[in-house]
PDB file of N, CA and C in Angstrom:
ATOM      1  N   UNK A   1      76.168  96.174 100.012  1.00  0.00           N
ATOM      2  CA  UNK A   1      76.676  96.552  98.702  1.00  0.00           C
ATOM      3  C   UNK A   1      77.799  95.615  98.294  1.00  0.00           C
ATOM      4  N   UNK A   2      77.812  95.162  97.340  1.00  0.00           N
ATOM      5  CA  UNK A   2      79.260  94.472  96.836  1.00  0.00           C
ATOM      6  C   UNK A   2      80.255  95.797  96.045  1.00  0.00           C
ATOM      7  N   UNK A   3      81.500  95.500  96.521  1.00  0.00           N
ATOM      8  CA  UNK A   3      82.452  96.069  96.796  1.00  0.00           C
ATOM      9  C   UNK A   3      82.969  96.217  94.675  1.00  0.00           C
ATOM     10  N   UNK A   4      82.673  96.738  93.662  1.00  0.00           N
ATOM     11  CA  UNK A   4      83.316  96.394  92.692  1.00  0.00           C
ATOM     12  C   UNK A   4      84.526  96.417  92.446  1.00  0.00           C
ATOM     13  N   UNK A   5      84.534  94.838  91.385  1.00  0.00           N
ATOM     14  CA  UNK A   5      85.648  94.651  91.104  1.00  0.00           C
ATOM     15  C   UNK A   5      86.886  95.613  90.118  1.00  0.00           C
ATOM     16  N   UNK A   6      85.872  96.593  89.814  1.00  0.00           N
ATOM     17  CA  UNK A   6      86.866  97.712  89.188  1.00  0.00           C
ATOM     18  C   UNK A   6      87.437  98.796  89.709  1.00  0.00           C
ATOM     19  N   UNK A   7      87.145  98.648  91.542  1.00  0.00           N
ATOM     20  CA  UNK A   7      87.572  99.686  92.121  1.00  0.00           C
ATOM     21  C   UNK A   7      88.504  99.616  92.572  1.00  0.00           C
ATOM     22  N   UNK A   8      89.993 100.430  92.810  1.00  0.00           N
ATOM     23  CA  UNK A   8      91.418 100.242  92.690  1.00  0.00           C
ATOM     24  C   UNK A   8      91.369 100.204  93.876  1.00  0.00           C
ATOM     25  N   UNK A   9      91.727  99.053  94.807  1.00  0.00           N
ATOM     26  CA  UNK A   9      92.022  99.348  96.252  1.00  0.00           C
ATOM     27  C   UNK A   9      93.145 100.160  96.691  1.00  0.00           C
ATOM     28  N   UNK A  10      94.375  99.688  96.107  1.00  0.00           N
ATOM     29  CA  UNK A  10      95.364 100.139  95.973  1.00  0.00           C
ATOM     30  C   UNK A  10      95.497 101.531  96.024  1.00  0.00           C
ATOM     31  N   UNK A  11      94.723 102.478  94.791  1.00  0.00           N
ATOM     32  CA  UNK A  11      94.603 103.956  94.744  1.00  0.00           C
ATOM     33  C   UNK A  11      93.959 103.910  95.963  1.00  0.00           C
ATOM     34  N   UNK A  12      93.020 103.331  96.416  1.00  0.00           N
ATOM     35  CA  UNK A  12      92.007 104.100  97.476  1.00  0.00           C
ATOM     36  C   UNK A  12      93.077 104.307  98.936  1.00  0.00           C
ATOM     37  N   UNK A  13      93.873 103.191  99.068  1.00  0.00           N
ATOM     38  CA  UNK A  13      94.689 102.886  99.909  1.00  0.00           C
ATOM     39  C   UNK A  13      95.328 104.377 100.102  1.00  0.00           C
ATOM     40  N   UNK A  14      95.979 104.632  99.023  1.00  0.00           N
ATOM     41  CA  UNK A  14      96.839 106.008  98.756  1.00  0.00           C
ATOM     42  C   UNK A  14      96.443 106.880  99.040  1.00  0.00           C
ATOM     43  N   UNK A  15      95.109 106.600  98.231  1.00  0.00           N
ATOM     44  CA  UNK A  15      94.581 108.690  98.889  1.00  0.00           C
ATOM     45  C   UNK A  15      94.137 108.823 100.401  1.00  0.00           C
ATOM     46  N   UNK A  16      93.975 107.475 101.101  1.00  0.00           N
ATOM     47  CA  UNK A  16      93.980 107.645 102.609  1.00  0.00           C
ATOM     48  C   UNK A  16      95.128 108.231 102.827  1.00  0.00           C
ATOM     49  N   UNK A  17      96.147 107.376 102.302  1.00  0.00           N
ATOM     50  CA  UNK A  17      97.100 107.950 103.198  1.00  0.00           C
ATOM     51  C   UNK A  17      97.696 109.272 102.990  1.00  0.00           C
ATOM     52  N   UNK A  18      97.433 109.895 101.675  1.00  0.00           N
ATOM     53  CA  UNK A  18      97.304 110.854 101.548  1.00  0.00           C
ATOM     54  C   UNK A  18      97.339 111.937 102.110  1.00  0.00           C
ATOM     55  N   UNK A  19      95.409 111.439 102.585  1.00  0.00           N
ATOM     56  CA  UNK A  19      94.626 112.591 103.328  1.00  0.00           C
ATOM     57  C   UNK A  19      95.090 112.904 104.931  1.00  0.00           C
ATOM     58  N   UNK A  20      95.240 111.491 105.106  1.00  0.00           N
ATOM     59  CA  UNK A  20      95.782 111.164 106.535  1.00  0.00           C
ATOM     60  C   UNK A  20      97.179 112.126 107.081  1.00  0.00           C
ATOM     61  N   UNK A  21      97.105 112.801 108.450  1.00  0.00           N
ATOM     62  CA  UNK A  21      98.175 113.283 108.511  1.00  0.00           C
ATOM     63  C   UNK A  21      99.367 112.194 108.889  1.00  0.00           C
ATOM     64  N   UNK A  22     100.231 112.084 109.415  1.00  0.00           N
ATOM     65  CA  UNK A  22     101.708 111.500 109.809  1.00  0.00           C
ATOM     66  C   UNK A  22     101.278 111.472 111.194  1.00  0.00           C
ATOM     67  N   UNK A  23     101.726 110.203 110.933  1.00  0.00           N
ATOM     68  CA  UNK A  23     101.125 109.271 112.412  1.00  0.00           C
ATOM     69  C   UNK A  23      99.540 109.071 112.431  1.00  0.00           C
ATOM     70  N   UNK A  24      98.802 109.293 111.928  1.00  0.00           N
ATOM     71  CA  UNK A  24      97.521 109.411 111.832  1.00  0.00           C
ATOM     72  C   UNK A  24      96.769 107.582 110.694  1.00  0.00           C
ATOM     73  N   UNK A  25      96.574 106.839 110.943  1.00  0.00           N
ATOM     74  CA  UNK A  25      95.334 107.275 112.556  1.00  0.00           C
ATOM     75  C   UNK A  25      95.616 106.510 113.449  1.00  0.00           C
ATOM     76  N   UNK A  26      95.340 106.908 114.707  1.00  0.00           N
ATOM     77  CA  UNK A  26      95.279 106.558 116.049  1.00  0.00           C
ATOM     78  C   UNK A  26      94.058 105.220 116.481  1.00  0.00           C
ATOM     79  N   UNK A  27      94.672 104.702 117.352  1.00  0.00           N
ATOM     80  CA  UNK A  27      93.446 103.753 117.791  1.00  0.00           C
ATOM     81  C   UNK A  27      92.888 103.126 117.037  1.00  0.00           C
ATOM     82  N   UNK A  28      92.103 102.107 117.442  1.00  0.00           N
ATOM     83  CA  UNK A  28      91.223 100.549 116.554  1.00  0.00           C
ATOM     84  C   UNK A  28      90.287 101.230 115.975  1.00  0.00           C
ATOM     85  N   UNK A  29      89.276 101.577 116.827  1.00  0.00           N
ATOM     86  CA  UNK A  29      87.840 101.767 116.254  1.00  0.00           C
ATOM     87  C   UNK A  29      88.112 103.610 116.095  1.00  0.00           C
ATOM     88  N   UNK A  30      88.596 104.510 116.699  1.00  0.00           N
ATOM     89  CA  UNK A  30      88.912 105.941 116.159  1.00  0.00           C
ATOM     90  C   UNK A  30      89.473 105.968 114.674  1.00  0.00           C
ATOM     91  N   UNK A  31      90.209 105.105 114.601  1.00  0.00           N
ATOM     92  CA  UNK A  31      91.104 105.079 113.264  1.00  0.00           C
ATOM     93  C   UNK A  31      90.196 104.615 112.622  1.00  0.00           C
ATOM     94  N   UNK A  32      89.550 103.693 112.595  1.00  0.00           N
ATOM     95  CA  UNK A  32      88.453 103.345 111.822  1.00  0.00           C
ATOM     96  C   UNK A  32      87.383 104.203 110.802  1.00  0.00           C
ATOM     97  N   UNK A  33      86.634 104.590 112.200  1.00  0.00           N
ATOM     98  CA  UNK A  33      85.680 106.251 111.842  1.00  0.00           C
ATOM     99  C   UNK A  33      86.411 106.725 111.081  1.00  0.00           C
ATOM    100  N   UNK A  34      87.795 107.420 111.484  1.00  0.00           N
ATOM    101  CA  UNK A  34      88.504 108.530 110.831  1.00  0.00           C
ATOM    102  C   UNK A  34      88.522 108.084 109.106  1.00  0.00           C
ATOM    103  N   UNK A  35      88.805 107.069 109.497  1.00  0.00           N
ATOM    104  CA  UNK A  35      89.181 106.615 107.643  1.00  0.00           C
ATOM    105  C   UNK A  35      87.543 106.351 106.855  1.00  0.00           C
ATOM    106  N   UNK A  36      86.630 105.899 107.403  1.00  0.00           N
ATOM    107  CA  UNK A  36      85.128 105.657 107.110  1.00  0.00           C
ATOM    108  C   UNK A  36      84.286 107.092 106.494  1.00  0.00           C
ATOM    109  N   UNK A  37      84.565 107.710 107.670  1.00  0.00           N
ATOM    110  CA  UNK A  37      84.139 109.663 107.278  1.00  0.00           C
ATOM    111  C   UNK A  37      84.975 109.812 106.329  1.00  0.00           C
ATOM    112  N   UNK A  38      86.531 109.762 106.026  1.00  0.00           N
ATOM    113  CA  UNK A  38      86.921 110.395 105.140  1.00  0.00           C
ATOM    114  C   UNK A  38      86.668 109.778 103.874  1.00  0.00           C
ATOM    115  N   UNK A  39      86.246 108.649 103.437  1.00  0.00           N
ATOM    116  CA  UNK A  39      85.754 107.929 102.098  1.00  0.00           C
ATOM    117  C   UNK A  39      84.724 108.594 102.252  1.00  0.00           C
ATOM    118  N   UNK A  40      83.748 108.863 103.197  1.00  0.00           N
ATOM    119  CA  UNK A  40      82.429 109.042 102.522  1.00  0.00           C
ATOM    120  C   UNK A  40      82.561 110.756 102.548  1.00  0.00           C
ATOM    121  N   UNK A  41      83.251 111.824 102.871  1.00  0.00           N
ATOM    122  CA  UNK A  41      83.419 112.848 102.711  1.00  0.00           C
ATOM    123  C   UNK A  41      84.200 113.226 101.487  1.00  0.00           C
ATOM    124  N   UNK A  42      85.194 112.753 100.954  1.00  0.00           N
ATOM    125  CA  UNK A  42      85.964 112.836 100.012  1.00  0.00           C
ATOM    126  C   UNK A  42      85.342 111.726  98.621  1.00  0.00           C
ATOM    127  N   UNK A  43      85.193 110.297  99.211  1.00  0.00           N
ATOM    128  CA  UNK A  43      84.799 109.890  97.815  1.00  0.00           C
ATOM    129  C   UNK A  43      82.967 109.573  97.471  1.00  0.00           C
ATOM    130  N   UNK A  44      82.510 110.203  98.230  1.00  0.00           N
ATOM    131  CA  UNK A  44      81.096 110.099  98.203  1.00  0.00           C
ATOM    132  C   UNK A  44      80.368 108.523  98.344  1.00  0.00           C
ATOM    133  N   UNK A  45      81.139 108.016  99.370  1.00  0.00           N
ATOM    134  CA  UNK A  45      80.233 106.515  99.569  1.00  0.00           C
ATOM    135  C   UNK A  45      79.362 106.775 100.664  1.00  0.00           C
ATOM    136  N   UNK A  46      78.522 105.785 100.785  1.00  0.00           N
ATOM    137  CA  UNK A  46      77.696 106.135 102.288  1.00  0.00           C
ATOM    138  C   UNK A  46      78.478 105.418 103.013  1.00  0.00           C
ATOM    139  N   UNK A  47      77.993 105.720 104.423  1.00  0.00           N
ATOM    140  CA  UNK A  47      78.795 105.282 105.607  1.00  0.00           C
ATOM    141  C   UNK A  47      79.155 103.521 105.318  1.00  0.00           C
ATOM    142  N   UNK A  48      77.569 103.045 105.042  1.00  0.00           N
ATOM    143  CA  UNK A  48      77.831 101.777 105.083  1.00  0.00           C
ATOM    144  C   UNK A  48      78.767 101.256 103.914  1.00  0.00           C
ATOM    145  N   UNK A  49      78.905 101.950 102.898  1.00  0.00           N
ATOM    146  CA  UNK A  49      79.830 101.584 102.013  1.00  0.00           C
ATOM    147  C   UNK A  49      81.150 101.722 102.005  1.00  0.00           C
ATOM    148  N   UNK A  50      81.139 102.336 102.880  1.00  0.00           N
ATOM    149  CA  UNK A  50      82.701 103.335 103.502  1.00  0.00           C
ATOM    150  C   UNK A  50      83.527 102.194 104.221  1.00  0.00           C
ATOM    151  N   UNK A  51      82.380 101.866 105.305  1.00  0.00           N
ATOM    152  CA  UNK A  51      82.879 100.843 106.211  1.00  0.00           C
ATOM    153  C   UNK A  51      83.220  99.339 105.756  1.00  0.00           C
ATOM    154  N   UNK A  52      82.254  99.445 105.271  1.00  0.00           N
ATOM    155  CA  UNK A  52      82.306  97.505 103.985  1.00  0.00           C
ATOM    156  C   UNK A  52      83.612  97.847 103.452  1.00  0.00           C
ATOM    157  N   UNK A  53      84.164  99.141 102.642  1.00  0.00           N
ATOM    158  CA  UNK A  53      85.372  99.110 102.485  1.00  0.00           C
ATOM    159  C   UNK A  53      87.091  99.115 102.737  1.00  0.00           C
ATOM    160  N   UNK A  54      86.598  99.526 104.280  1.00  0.00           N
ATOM    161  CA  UNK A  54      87.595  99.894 105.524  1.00  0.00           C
ATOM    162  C   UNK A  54      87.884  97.946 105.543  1.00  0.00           C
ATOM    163  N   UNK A  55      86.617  97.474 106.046  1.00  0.00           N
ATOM    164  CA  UNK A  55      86.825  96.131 106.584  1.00  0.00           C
ATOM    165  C   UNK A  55      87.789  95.103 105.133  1.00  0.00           C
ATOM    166  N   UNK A  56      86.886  95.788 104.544  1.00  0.00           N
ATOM    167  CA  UNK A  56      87.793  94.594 102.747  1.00  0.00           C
ATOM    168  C   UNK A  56      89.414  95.227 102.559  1.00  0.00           C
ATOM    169  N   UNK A  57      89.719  96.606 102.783  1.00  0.00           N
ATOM    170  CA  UNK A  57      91.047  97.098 102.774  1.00  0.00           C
ATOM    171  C   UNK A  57      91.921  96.208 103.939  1.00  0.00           C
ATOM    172  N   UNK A  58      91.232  95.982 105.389  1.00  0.00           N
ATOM    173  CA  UNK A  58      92.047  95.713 106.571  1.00  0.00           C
ATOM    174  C   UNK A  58      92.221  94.031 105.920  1.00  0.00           C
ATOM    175  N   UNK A  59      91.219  93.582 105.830  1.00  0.00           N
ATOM    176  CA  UNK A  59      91.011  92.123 105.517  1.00  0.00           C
ATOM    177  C   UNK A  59      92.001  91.195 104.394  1.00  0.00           C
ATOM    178  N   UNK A  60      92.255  92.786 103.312  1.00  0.00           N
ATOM    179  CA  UNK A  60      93.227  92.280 102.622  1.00  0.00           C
ATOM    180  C   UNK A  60      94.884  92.816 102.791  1.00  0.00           C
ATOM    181  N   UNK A  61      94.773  93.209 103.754  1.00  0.00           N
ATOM    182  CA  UNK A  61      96.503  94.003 103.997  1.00  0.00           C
ATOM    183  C   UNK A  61      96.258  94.817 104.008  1.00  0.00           C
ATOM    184  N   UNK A  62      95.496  95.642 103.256  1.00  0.00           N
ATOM    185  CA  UNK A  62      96.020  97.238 102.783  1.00  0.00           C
ATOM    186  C   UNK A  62      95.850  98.145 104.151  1.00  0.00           C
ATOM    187  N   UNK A  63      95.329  98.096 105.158  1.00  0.00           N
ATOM    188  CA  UNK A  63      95.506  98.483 106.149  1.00  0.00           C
ATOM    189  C   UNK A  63      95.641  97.324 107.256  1.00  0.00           C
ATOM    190  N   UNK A  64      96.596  97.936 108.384  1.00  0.00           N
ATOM    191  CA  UNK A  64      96.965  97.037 109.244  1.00  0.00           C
ATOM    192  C   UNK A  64      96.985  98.126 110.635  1.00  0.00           C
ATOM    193  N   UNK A  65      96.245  97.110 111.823  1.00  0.00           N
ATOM    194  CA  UNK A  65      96.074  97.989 113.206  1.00  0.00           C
ATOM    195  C   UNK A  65      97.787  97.052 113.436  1.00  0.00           C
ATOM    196  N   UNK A  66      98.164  98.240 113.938  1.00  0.00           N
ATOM    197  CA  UNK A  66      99.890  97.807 114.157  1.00  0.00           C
ATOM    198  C   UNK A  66      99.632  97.174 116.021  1.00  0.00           C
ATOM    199  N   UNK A  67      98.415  97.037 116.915  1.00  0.00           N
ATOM    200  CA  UNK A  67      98.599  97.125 118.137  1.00  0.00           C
ATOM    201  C   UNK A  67      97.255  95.587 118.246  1.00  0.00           C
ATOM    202  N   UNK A  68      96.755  95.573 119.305  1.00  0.00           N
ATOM    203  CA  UNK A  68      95.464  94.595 119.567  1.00  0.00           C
ATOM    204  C   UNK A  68      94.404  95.184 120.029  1.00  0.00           C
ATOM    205  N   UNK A  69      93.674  95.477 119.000  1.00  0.00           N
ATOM    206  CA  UNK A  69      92.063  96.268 119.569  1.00  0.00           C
ATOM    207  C   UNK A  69      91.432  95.736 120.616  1.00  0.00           C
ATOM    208  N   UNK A  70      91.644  94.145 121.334  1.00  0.00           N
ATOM    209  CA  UNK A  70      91.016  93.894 122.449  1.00  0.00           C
ATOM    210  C   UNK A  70      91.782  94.168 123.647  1.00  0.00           C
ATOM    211  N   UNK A  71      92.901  95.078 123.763  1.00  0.00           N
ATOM    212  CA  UNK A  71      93.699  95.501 124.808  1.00  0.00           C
ATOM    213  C   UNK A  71      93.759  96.901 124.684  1.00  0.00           C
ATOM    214  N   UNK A  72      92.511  96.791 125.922  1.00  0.00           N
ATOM    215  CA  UNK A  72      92.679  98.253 126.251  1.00  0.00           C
ATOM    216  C   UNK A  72      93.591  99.791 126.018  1.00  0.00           C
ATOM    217  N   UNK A  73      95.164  99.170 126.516  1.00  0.00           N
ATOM    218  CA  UNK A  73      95.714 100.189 127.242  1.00  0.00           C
ATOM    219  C   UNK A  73      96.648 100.064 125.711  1.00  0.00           C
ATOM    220  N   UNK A  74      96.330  99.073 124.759  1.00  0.00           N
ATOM    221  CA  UNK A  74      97.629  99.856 123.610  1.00  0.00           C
ATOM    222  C   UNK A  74      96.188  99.809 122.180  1.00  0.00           C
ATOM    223  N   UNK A  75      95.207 100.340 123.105  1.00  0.00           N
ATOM    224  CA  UNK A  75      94.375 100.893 121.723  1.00  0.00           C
ATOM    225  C   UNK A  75      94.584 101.778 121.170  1.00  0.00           C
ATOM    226  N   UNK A  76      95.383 102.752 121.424  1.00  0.00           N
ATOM    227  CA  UNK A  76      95.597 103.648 120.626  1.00  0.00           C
ATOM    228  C   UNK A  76      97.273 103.804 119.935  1.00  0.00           C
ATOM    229  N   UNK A  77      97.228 102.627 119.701  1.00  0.00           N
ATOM    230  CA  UNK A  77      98.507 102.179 118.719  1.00  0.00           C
ATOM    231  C   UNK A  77      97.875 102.703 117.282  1.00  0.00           C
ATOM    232  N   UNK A  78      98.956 102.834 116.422  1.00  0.00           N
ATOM    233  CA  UNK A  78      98.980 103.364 115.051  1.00  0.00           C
ATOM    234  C   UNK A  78      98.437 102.101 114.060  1.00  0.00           C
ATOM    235  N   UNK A  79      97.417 103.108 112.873  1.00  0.00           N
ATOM    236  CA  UNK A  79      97.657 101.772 111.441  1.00  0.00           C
ATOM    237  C   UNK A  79      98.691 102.255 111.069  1.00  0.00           C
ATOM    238  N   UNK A  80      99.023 101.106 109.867  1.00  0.00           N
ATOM    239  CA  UNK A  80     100.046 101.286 108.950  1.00  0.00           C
ATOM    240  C   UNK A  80      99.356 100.920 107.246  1.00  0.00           C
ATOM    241  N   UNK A  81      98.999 102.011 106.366  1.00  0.00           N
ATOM    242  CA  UNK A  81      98.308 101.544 105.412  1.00  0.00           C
ATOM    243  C   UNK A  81      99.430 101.713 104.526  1.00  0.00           C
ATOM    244  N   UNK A  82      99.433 100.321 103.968  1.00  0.00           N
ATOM    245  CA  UNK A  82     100.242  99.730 102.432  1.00  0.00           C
ATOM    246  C   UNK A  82      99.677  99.255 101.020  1.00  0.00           C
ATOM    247  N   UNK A  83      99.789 100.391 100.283  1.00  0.00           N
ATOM    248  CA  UNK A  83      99.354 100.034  98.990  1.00  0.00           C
ATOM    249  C   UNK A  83      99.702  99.405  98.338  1.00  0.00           C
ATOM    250  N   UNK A  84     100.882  98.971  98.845  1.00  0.00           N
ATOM    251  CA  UNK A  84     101.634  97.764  98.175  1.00  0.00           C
ATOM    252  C   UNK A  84     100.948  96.300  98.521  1.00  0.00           C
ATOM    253  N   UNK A  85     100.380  96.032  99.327  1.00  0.00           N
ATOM    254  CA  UNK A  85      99.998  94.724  99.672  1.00  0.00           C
ATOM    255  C   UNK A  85      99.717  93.601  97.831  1.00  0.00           C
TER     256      UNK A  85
END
């Protein structure tokens, strides 16, 4: 799917964090899911559209894994999502 250009990343950014509790989310690929299900539960995308959008949010700032997903033992370090990017 291409991602349109009229869709506010920024808002989308927000209502994650929104939805998201404090401190939430946990881990690389958990945090991931978590945020993937909740677009496609809340804004009605399919998974694969969910995820194409997770990756274009991380890709452009708006979310950031605060830790290194290829190290094991601090995978479950926090994002930090900024709508400000």
């Amino acid at each position: 799917m291409m991602i349109s250009d009229d869709l506010d990343l920024r808002q989308l950014t927000t209502d994650l964090k929104h939805m998201l509790g404090p401190g939430e989310p946990v881990g690389y690929l958990r945090g991931k899911s978590l945020m993937r299900n909740l677009l496609v539960e809340t804004k009605g995308f399919s998974e694969l559209e969910a995820e194409e959008l997770i990756d274009t949010l991380e890709l452009r700032g708006f979310l950031r894994f605060l830790g290194d997903p290829t190290e094991r033992s601090i995978a479950d370090s926090h994002w930090e999502l900024s709508p400000h990017s």
